[in-house]
N, C-alpha and C. Protein backbone atom coordinates (compact mmCIF):
# COMPACT_ATOMS: atom_id res chain seq x y z
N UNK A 1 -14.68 3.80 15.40
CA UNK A 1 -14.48 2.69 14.50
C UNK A 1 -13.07 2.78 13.94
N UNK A 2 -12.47 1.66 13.47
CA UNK A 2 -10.95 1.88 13.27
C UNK A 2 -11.02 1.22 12.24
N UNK A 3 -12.21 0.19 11.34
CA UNK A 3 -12.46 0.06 9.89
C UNK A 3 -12.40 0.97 9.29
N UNK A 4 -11.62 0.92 7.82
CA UNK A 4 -11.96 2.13 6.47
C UNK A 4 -13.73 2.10 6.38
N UNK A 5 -14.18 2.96 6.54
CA UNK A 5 -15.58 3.22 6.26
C UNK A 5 -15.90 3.04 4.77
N UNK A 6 -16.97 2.51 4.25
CA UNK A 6 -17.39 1.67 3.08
C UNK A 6 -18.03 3.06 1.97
N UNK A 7 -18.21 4.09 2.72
CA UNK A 7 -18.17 5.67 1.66
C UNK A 7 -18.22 6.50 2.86
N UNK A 8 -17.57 7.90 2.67
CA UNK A 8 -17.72 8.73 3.81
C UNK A 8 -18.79 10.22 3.26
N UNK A 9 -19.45 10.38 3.80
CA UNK A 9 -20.56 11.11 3.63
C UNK A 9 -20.82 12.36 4.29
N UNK A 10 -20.06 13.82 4.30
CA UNK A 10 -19.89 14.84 5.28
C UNK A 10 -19.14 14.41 6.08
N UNK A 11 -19.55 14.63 7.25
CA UNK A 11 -19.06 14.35 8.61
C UNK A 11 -19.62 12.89 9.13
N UNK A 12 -19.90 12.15 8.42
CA UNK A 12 -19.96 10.78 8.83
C UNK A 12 -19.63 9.79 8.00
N UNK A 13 -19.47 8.76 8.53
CA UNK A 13 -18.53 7.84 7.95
C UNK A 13 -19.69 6.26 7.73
N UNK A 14 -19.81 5.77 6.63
CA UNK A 14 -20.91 4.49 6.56
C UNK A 14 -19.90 3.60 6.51
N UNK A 15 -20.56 2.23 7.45
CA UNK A 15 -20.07 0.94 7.40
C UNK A 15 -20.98 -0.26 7.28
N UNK A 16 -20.66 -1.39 6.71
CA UNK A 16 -21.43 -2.12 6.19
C UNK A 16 -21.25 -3.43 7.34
N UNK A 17 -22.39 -3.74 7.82
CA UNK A 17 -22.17 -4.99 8.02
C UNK A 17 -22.89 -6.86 7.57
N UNK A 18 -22.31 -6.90 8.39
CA UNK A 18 -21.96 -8.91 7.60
C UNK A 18 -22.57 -9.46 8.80
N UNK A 19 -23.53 -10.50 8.80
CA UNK A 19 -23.65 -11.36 9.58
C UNK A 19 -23.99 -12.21 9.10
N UNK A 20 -23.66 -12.88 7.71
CA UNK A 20 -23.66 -14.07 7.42
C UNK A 20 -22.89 -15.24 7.86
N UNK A 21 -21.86 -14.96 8.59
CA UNK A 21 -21.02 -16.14 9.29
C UNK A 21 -21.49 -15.95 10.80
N UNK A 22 -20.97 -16.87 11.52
CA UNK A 22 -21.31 -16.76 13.07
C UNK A 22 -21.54 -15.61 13.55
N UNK A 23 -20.51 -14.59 13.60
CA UNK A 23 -20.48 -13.59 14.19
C UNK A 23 -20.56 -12.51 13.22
N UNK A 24 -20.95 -11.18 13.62
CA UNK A 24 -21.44 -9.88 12.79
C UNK A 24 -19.86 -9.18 12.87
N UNK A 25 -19.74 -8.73 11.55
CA UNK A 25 -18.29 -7.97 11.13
C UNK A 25 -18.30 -6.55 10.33
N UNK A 26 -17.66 -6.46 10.30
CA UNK A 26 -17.94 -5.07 9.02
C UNK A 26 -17.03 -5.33 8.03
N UNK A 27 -17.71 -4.98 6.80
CA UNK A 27 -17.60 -5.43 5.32
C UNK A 27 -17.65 -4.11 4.58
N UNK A 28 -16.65 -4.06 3.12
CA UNK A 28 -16.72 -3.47 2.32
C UNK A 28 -17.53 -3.94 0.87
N UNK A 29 -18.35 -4.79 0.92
CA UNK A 29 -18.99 -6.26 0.41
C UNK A 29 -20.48 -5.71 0.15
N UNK A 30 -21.02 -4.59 -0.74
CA UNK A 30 -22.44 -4.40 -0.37
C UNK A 30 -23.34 -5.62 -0.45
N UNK A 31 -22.95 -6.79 -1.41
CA UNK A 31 -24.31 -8.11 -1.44
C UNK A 31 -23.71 -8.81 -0.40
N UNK A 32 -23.41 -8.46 0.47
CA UNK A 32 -22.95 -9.76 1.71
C UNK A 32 -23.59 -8.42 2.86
N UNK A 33 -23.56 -7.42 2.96
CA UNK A 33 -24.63 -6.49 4.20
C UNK A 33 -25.78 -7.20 4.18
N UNK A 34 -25.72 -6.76 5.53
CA UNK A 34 -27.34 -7.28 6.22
C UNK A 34 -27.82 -5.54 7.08
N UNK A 35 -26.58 -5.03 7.70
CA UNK A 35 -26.84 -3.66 8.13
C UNK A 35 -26.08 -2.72 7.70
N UNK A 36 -26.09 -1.15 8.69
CA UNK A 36 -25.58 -0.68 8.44
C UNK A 36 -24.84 0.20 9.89
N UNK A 37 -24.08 0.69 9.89
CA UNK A 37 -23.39 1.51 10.75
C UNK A 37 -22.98 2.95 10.08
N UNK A 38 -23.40 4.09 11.01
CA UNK A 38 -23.31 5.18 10.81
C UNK A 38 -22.95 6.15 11.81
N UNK A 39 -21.70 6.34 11.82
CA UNK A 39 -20.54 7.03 12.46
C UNK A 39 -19.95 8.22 12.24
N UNK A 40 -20.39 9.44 13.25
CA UNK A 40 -19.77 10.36 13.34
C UNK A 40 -18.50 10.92 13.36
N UNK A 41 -17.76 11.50 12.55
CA UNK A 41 -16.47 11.85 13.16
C UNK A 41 -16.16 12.93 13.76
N UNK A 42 -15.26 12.82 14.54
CA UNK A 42 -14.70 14.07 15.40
C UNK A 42 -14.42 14.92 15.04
N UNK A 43 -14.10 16.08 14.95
CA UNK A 43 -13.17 17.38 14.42
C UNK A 43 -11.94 17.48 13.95
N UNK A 44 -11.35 16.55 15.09
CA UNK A 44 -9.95 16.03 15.59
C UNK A 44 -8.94 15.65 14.04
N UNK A 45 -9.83 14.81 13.32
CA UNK A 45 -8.97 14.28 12.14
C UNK A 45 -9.20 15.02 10.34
């Protein structure tokens, strides 16, 4: 993911998403989420 993650939590990173307009996005917006995304990060960074 190359969004700022919406809180980062250990080693993973939460993102919020939006699908109130046409298409599904990711949001920093918690009353506009409908989901969620939950993303591991690498070692690397």
């Amino acid at each position: 993911m190359t969004q700022s993650p919406f809180r980062r939590l250990g080693k993973f990173d939460l993102h919020l998403l939006d699908s109130g307009d046409h298409c599904v996005q990711i949001t920093n917006d918690p009353h506009r989420a409908a989901g969620i995304v939950l993303a591991k990060r690498s070692g690397k960074s």
